[in-house]
C-alpha atoms as a PDB file:
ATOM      1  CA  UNK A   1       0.000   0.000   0.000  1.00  0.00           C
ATOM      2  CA  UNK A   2       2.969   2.157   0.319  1.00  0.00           C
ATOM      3  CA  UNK A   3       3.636   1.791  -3.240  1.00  0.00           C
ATOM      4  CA  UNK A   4       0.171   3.646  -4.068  1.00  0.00           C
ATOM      5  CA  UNK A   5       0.547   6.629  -2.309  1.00  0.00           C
ATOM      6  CA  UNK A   6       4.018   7.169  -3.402  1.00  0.00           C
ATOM      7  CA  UNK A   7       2.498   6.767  -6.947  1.00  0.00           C
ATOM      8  CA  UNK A   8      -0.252   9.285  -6.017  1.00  0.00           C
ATOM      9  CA  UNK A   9       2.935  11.306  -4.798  1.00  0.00           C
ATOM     10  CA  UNK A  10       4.605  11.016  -7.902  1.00  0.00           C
ATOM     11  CA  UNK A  11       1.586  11.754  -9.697  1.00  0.00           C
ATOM     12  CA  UNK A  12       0.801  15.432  -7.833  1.00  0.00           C
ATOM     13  CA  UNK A  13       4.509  16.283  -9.348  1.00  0.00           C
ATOM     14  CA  UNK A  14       4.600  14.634 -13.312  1.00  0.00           C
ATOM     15  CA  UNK A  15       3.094  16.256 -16.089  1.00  0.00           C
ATOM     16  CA  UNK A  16      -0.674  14.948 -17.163  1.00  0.00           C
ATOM     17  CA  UNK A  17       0.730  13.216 -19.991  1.00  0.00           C
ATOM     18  CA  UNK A  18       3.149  10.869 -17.738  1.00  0.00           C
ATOM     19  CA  UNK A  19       1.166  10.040 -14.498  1.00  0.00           C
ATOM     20  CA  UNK A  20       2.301   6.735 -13.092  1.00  0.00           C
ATOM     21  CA  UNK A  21      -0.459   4.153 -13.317  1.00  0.00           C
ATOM     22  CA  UNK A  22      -0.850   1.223 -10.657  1.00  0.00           C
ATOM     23  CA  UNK A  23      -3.222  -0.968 -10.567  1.00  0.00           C
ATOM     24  CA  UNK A  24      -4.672  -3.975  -7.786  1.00  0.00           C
ATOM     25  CA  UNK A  25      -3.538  -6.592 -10.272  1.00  0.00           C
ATOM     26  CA  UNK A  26      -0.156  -5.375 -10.401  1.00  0.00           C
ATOM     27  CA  UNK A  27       0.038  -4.984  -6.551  1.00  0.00           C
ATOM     28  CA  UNK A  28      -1.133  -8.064  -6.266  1.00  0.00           C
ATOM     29  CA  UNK A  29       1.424  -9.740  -8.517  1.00  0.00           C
ATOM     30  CA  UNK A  30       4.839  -7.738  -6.858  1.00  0.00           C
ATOM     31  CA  UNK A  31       3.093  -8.590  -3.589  1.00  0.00           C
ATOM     32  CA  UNK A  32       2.650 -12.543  -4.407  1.00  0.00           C
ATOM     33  CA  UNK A  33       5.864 -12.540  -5.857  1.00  0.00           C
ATOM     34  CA  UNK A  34       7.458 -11.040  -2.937  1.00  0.00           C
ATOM     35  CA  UNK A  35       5.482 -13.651  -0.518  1.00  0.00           C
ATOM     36  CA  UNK A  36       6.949 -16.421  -2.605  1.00  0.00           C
ATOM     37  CA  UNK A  37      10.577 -15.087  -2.956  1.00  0.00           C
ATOM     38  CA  UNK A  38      10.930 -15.156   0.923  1.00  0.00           C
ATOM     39  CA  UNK A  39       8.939 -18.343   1.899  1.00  0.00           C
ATOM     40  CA  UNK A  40      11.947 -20.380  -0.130  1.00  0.00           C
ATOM     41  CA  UNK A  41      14.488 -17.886   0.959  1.00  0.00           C
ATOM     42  CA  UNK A  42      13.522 -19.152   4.417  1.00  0.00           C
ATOM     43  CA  UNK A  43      12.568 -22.151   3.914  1.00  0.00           C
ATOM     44  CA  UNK A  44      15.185 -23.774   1.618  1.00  0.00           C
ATOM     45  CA  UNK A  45      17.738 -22.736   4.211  1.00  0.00           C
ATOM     46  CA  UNK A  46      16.074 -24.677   6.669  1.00  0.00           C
ATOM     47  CA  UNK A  47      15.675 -27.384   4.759  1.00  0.00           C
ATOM     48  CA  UNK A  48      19.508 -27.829   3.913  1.00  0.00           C
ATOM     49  CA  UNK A  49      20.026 -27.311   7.685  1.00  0.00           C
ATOM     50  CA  UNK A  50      18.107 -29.842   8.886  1.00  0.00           C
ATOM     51  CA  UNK A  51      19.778 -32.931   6.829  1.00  0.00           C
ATOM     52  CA  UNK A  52      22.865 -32.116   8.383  1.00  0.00           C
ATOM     53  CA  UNK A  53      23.862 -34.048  11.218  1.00  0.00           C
ATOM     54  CA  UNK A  54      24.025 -31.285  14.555  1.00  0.00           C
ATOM     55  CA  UNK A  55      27.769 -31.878  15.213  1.00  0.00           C
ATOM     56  CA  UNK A  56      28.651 -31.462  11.755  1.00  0.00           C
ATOM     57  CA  UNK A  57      26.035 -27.855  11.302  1.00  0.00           C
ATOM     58  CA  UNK A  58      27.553 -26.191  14.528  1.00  0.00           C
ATOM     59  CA  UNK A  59      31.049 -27.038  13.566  1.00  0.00           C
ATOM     60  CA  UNK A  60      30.806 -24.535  10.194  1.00  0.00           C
ATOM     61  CA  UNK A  61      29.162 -22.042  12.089  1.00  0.00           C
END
């Protein structure tokens, strides 16, 4: 939601002819997108981590 009012901003300060657009499908998308980028940025981690044997894990930390 901070996206659209910095668009709004943006929009108060460009000329008629070049007034960002943004719509709720596009939000939607970057926000989805975002969601899934850092579910398997956290979660693939995890994953890797917990095949390791404990000893082995806290000796590269």
């Amino acid at each position: 939601m901070t996206s659209f009012g910095l668009v709004q901003l943006i929009g108060g300060f460009s000329p008629t002819d070049n007034t960002p657009i943004i719509t709720a499908p596009a939000m939607l998308l970057a926000f989805s997108f975002s969601v899934v980028v850092g579910i398997l940025a956290g979660i693939l981690p995890a994953v890797k981590a917990a095949r390791l044997n404990p000893i082995q894990a806290l000796r590269y930390e």
